[in-house]
ModelCIF file with pLDDT and N, C-alpha, C, O atoms, coordinates in Angstrom:
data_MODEL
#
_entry.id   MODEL 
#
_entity.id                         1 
_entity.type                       polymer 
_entity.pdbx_number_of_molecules   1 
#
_entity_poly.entity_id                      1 
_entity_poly.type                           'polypeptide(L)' 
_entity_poly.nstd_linkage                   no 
_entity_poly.nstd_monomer                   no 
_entity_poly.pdbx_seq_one_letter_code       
;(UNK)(UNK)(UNK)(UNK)(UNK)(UNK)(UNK)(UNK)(UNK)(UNK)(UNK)(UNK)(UNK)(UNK)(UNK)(UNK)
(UNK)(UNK)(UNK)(UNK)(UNK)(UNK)(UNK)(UNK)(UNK)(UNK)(UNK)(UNK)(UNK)(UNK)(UNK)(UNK)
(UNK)(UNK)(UNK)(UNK)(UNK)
;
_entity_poly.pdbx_seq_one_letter_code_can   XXXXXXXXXXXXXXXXXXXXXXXXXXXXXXXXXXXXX 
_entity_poly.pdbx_strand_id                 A 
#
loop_
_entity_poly_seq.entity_id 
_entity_poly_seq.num 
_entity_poly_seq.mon_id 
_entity_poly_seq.hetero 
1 1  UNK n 
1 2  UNK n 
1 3  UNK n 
1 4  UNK n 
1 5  UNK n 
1 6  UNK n 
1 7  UNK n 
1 8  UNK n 
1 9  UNK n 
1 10 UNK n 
1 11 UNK n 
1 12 UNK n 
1 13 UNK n 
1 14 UNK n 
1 15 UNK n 
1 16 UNK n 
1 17 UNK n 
1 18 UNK n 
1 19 UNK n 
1 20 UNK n 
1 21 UNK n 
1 22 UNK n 
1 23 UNK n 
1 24 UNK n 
1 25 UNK n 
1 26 UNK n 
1 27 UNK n 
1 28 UNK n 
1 29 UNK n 
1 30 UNK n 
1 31 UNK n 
1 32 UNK n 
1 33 UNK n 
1 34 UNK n 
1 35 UNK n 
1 36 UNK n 
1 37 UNK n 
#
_struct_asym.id          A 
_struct_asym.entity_id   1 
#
loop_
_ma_qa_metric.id 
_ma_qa_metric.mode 
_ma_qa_metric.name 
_ma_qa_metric.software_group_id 
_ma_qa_metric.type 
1 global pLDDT . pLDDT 
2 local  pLDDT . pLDDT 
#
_ma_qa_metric_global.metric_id      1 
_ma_qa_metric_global.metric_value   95.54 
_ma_qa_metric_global.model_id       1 
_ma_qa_metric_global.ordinal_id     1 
#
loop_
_ma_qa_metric_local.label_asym_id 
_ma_qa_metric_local.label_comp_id 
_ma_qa_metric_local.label_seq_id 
_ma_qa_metric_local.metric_id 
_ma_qa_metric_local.metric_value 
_ma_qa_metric_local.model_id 
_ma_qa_metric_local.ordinal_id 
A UNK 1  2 96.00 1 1  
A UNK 2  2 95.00 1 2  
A UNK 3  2 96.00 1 3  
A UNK 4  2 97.00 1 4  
A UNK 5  2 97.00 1 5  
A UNK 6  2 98.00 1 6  
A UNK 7  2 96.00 1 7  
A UNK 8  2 95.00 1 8  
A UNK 9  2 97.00 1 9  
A UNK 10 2 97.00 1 10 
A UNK 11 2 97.00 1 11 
A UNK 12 2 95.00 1 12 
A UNK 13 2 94.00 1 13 
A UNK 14 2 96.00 1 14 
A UNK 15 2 97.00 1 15 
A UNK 16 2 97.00 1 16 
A UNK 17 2 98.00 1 17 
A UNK 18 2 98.00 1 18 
A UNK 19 2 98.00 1 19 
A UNK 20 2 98.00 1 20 
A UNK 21 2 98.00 1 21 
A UNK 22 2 98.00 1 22 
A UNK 23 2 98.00 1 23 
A UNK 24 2 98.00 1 24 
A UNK 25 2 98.00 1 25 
A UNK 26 2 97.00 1 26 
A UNK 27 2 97.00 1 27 
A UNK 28 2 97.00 1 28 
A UNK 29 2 96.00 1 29 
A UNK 30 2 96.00 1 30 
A UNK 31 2 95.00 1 31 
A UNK 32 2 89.00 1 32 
A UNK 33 2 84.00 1 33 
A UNK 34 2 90.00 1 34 
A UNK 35 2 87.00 1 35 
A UNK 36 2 92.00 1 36 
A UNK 37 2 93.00 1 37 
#
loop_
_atom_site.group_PDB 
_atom_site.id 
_atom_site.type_symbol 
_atom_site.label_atom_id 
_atom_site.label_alt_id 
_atom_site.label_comp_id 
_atom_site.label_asym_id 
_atom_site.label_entity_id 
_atom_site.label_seq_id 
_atom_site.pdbx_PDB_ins_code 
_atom_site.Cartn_x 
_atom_site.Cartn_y 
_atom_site.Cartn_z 
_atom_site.occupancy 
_atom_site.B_iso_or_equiv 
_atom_site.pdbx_formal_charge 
_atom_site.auth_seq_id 
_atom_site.auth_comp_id 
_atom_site.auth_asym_id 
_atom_site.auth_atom_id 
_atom_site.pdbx_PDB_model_num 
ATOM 1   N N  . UNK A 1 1  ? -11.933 0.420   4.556   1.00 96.00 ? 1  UNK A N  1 
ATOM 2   C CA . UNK A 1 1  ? -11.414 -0.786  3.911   1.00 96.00 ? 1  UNK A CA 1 
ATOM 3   C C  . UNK A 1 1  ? -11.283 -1.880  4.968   1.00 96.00 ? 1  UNK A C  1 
ATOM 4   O O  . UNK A 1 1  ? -10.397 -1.919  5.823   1.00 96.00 ? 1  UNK A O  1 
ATOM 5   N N  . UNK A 1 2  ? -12.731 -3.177  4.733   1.00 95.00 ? 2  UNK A N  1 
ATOM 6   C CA . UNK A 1 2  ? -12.117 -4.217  5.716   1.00 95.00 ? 2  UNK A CA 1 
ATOM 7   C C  . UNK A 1 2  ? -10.704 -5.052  5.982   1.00 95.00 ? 2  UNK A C  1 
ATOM 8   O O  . UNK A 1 2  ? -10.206 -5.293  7.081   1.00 95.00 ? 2  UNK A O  1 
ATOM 9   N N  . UNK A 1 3  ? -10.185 -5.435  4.643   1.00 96.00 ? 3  UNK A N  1 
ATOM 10  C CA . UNK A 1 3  ? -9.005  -5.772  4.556   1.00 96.00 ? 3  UNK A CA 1 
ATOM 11  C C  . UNK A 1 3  ? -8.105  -5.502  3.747   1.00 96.00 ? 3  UNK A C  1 
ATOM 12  O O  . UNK A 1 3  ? -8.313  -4.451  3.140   1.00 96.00 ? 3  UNK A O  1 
ATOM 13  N N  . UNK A 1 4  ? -6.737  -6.280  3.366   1.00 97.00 ? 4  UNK A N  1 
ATOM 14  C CA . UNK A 1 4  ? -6.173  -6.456  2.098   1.00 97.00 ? 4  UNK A CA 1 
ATOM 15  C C  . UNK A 1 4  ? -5.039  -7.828  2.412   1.00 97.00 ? 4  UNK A C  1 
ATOM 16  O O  . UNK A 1 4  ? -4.423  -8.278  3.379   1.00 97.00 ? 4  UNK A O  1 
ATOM 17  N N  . UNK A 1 5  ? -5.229  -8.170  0.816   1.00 97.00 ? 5  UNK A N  1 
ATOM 18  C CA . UNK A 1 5  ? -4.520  -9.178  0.602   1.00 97.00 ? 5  UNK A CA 1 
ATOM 19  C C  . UNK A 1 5  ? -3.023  -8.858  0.279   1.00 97.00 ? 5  UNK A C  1 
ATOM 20  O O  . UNK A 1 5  ? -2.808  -8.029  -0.606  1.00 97.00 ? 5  UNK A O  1 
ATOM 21  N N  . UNK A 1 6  ? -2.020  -9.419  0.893   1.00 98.00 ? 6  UNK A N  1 
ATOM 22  C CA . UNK A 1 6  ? 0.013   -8.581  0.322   1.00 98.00 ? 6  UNK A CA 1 
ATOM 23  C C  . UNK A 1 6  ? 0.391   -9.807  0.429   1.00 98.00 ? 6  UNK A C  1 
ATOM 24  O O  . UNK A 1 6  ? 0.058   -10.444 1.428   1.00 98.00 ? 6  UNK A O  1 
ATOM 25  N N  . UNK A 1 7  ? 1.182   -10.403 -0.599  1.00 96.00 ? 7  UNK A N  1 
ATOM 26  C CA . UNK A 1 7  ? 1.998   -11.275 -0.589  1.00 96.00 ? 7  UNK A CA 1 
ATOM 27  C C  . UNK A 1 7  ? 1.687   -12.475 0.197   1.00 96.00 ? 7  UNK A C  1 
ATOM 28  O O  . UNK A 1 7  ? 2.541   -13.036 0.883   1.00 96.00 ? 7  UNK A O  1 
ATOM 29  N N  . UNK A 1 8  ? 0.256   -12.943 0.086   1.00 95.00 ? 8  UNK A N  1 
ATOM 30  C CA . UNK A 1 8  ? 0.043   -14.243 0.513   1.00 95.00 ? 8  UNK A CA 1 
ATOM 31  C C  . UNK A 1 8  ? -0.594  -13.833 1.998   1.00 95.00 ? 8  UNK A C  1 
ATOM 32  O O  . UNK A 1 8  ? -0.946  -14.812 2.657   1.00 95.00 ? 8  UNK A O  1 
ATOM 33  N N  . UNK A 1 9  ? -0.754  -12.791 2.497   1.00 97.00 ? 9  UNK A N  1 
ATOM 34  C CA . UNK A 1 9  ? -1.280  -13.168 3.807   1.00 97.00 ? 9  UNK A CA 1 
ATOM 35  C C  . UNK A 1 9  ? -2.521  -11.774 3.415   1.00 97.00 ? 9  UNK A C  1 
ATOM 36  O O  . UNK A 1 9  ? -2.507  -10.766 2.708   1.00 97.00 ? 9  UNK A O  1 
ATOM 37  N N  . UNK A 1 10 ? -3.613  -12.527 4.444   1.00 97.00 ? 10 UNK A N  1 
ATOM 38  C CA . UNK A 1 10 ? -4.719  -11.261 4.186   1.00 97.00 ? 10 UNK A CA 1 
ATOM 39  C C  . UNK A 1 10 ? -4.430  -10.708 6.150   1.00 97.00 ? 10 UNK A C  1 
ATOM 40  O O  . UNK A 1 10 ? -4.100  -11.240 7.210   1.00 97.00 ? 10 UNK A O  1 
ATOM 41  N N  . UNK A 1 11 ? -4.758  -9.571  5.713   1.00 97.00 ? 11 UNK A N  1 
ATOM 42  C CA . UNK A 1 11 ? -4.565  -8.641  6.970   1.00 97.00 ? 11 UNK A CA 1 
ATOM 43  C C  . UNK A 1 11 ? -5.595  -7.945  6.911   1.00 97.00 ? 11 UNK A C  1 
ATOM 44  O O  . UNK A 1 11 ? -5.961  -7.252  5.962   1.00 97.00 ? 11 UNK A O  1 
ATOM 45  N N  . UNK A 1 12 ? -6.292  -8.151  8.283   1.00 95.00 ? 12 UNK A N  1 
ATOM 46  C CA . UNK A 1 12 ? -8.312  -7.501  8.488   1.00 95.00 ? 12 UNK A CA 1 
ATOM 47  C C  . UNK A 1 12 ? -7.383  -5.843  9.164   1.00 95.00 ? 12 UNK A C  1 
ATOM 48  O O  . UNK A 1 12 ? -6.251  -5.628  9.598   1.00 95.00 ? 12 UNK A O  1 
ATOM 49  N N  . UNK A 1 13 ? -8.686  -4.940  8.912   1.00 94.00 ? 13 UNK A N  1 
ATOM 50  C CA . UNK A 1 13 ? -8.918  -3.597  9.220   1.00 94.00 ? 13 UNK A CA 1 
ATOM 51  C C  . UNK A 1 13 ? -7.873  -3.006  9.289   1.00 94.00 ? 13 UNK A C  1 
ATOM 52  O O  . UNK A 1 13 ? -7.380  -2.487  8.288   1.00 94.00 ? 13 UNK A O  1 
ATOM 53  N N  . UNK A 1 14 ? -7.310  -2.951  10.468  1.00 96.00 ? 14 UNK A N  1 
ATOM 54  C CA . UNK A 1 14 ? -6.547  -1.686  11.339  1.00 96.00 ? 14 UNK A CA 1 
ATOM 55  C C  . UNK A 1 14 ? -4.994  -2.297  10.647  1.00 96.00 ? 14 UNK A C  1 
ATOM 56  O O  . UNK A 1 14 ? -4.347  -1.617  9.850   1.00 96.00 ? 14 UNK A O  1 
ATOM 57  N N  . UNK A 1 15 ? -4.723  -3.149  10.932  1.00 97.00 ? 15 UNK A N  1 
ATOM 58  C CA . UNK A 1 15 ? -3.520  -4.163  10.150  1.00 97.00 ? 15 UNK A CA 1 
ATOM 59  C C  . UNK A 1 15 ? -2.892  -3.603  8.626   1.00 97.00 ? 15 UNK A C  1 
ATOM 60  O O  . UNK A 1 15 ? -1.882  -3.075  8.162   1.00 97.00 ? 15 UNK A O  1 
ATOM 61  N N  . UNK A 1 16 ? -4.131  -4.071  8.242   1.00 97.00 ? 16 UNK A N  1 
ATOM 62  C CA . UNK A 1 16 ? -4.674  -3.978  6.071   1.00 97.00 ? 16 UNK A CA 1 
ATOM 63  C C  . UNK A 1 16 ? -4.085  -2.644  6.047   1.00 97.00 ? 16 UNK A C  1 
ATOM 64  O O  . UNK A 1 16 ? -3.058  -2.415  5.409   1.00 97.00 ? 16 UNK A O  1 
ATOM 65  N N  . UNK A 1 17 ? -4.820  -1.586  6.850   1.00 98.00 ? 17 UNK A N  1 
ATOM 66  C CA . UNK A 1 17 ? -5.056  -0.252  6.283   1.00 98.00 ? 17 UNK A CA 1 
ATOM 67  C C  . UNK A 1 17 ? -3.680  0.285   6.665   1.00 98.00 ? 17 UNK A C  1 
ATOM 68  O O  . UNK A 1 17 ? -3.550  1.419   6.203   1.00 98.00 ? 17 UNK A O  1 
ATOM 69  N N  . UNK A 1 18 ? -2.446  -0.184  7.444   1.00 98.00 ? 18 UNK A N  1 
ATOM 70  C CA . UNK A 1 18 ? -1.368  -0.079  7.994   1.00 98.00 ? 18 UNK A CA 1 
ATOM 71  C C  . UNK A 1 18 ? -0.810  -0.305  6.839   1.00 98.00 ? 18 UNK A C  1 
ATOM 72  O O  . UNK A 1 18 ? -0.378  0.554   6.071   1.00 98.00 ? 18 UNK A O  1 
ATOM 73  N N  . UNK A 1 19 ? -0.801  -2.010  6.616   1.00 98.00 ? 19 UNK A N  1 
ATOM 74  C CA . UNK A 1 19 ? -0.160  -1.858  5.327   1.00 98.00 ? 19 UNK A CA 1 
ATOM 75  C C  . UNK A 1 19 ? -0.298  -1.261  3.625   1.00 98.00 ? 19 UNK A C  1 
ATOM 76  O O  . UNK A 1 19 ? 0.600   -1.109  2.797   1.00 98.00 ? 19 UNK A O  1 
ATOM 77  N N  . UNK A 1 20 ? -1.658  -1.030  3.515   1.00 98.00 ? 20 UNK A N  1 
ATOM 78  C CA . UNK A 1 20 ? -1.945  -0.158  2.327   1.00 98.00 ? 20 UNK A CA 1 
ATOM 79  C C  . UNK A 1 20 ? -1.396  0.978   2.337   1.00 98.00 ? 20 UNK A C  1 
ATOM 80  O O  . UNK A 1 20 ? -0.669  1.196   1.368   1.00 98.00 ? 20 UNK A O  1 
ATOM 81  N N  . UNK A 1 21 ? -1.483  1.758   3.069   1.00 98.00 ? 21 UNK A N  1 
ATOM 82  C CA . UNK A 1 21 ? -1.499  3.042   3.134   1.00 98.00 ? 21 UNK A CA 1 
ATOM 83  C C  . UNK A 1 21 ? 0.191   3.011   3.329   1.00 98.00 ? 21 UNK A C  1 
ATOM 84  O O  . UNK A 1 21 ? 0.493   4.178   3.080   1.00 98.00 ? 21 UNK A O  1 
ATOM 85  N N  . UNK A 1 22 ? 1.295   2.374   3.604   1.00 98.00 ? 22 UNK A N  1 
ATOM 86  C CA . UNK A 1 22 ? 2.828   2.505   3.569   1.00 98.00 ? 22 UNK A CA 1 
ATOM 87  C C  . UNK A 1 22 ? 3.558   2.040   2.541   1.00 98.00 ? 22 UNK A C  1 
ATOM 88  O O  . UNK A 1 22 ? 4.768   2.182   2.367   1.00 98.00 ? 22 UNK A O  1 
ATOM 89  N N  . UNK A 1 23 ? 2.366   1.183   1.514   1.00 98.00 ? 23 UNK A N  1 
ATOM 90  C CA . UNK A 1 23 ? 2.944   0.949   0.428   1.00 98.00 ? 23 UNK A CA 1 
ATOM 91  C C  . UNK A 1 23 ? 2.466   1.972   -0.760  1.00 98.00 ? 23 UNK A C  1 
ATOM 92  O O  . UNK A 1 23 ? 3.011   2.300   -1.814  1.00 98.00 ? 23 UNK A O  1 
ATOM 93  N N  . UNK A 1 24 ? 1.321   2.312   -0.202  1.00 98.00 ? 24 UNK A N  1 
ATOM 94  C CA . UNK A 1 24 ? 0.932   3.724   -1.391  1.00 98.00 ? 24 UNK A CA 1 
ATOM 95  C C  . UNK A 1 24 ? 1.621   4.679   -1.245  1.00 98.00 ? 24 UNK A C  1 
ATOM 96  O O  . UNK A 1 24 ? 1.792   5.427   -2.207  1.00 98.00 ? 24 UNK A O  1 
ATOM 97  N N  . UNK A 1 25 ? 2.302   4.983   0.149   1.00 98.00 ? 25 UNK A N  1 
ATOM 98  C CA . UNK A 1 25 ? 3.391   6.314   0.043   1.00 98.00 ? 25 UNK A CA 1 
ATOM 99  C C  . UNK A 1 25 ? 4.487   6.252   -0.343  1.00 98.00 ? 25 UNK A C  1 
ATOM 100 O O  . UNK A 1 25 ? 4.974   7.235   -0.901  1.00 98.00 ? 25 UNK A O  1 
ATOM 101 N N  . UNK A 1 26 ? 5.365   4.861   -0.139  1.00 97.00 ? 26 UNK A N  1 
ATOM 102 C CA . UNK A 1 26 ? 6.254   3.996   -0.421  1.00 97.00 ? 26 UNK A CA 1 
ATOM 103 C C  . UNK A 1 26 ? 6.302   4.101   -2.142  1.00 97.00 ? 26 UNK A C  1 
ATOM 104 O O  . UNK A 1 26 ? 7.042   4.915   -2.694  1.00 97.00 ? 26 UNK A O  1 
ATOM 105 N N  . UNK A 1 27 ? 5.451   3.206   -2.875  1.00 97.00 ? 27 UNK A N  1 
ATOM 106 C CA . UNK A 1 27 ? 5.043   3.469   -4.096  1.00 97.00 ? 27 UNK A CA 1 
ATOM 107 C C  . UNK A 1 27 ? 5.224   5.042   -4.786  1.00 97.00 ? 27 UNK A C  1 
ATOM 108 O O  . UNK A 1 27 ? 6.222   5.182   -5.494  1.00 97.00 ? 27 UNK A O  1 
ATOM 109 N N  . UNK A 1 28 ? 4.665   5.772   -4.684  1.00 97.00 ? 28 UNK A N  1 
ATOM 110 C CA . UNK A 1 28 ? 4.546   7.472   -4.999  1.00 97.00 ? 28 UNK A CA 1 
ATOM 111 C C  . UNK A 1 28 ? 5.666   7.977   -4.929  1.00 97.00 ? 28 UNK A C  1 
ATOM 112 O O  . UNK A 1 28 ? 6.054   8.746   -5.809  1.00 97.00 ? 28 UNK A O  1 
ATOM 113 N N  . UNK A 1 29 ? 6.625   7.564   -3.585  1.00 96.00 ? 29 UNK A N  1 
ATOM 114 C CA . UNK A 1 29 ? 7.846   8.295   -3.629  1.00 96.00 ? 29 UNK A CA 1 
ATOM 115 C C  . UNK A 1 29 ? 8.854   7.517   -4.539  1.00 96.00 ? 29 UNK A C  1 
ATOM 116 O O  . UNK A 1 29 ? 9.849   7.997   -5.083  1.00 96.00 ? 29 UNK A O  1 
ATOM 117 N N  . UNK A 1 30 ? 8.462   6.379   -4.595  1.00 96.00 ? 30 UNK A N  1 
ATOM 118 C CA . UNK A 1 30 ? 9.672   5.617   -5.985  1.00 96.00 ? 30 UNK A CA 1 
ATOM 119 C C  . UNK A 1 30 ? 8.990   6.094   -7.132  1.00 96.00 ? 30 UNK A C  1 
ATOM 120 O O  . UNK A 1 30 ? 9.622   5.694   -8.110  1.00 96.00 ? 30 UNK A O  1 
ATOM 121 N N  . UNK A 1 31 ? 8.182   6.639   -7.421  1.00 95.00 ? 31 UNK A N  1 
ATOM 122 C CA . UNK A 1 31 ? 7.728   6.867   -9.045  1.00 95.00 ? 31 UNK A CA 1 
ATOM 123 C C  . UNK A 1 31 ? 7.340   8.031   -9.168  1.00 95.00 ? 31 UNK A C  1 
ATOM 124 O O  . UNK A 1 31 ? 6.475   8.362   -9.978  1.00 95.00 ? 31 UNK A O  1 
ATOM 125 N N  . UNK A 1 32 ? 8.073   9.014   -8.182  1.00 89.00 ? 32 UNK A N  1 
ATOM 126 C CA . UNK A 1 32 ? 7.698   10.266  -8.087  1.00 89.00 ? 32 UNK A CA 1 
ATOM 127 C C  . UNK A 1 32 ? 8.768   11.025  -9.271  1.00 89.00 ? 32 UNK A C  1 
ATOM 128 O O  . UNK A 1 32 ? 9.606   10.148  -9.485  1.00 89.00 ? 32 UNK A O  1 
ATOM 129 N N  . UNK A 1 33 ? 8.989   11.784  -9.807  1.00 84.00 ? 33 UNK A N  1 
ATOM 130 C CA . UNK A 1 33 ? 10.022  12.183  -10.881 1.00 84.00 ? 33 UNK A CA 1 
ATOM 131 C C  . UNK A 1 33 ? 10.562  11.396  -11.921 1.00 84.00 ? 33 UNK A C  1 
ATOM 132 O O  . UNK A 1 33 ? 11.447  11.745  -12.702 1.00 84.00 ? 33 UNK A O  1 
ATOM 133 N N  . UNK A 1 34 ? 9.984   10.331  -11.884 1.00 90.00 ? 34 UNK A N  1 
ATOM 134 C CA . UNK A 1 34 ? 9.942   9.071   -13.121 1.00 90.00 ? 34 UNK A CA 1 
ATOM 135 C C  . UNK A 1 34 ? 9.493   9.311   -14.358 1.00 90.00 ? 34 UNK A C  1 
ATOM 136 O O  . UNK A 1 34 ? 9.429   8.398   -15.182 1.00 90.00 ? 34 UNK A O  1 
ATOM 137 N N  . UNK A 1 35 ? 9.066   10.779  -14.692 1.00 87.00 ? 35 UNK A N  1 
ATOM 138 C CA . UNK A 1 35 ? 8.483   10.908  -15.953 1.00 87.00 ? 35 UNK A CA 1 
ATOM 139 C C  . UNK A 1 35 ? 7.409   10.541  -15.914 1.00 87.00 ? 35 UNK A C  1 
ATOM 140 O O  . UNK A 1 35 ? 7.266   10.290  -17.110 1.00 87.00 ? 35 UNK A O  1 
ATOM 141 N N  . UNK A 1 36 ? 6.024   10.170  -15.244 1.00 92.00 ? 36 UNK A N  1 
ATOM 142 C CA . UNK A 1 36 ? 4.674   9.542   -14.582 1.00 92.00 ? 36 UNK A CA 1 
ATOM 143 C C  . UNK A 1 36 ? 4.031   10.872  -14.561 1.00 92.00 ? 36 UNK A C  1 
ATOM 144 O O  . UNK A 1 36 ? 4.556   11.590  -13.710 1.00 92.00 ? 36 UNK A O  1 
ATOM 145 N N  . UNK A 1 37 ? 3.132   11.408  -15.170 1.00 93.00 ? 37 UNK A N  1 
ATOM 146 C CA . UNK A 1 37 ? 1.734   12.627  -14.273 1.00 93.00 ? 37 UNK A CA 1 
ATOM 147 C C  . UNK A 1 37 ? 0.787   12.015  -13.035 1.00 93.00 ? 37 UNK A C  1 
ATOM 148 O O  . UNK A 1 37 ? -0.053  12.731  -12.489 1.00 93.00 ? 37 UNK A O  1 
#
């Protein structure tokens, strides 16, 4: 993944994939036992 866009700022490679990847675990653990499959 070259980048990603969060809240107004784009963040290239190593950055992006820092922040994707702490909001997808972040994410999962708040909606983990939520009644969600």
């Amino acid at each position: 993944n070259k980048f990603c866009v969060y809240r107004g700022k784009k963040y290239d490679a190593k950055e992006g994939a820092e922040v994707l990847i702490e909001n997808q675990l972040k994410g999962l653990e708040r909606l983990g036992g939520m009644g969600l499959t």
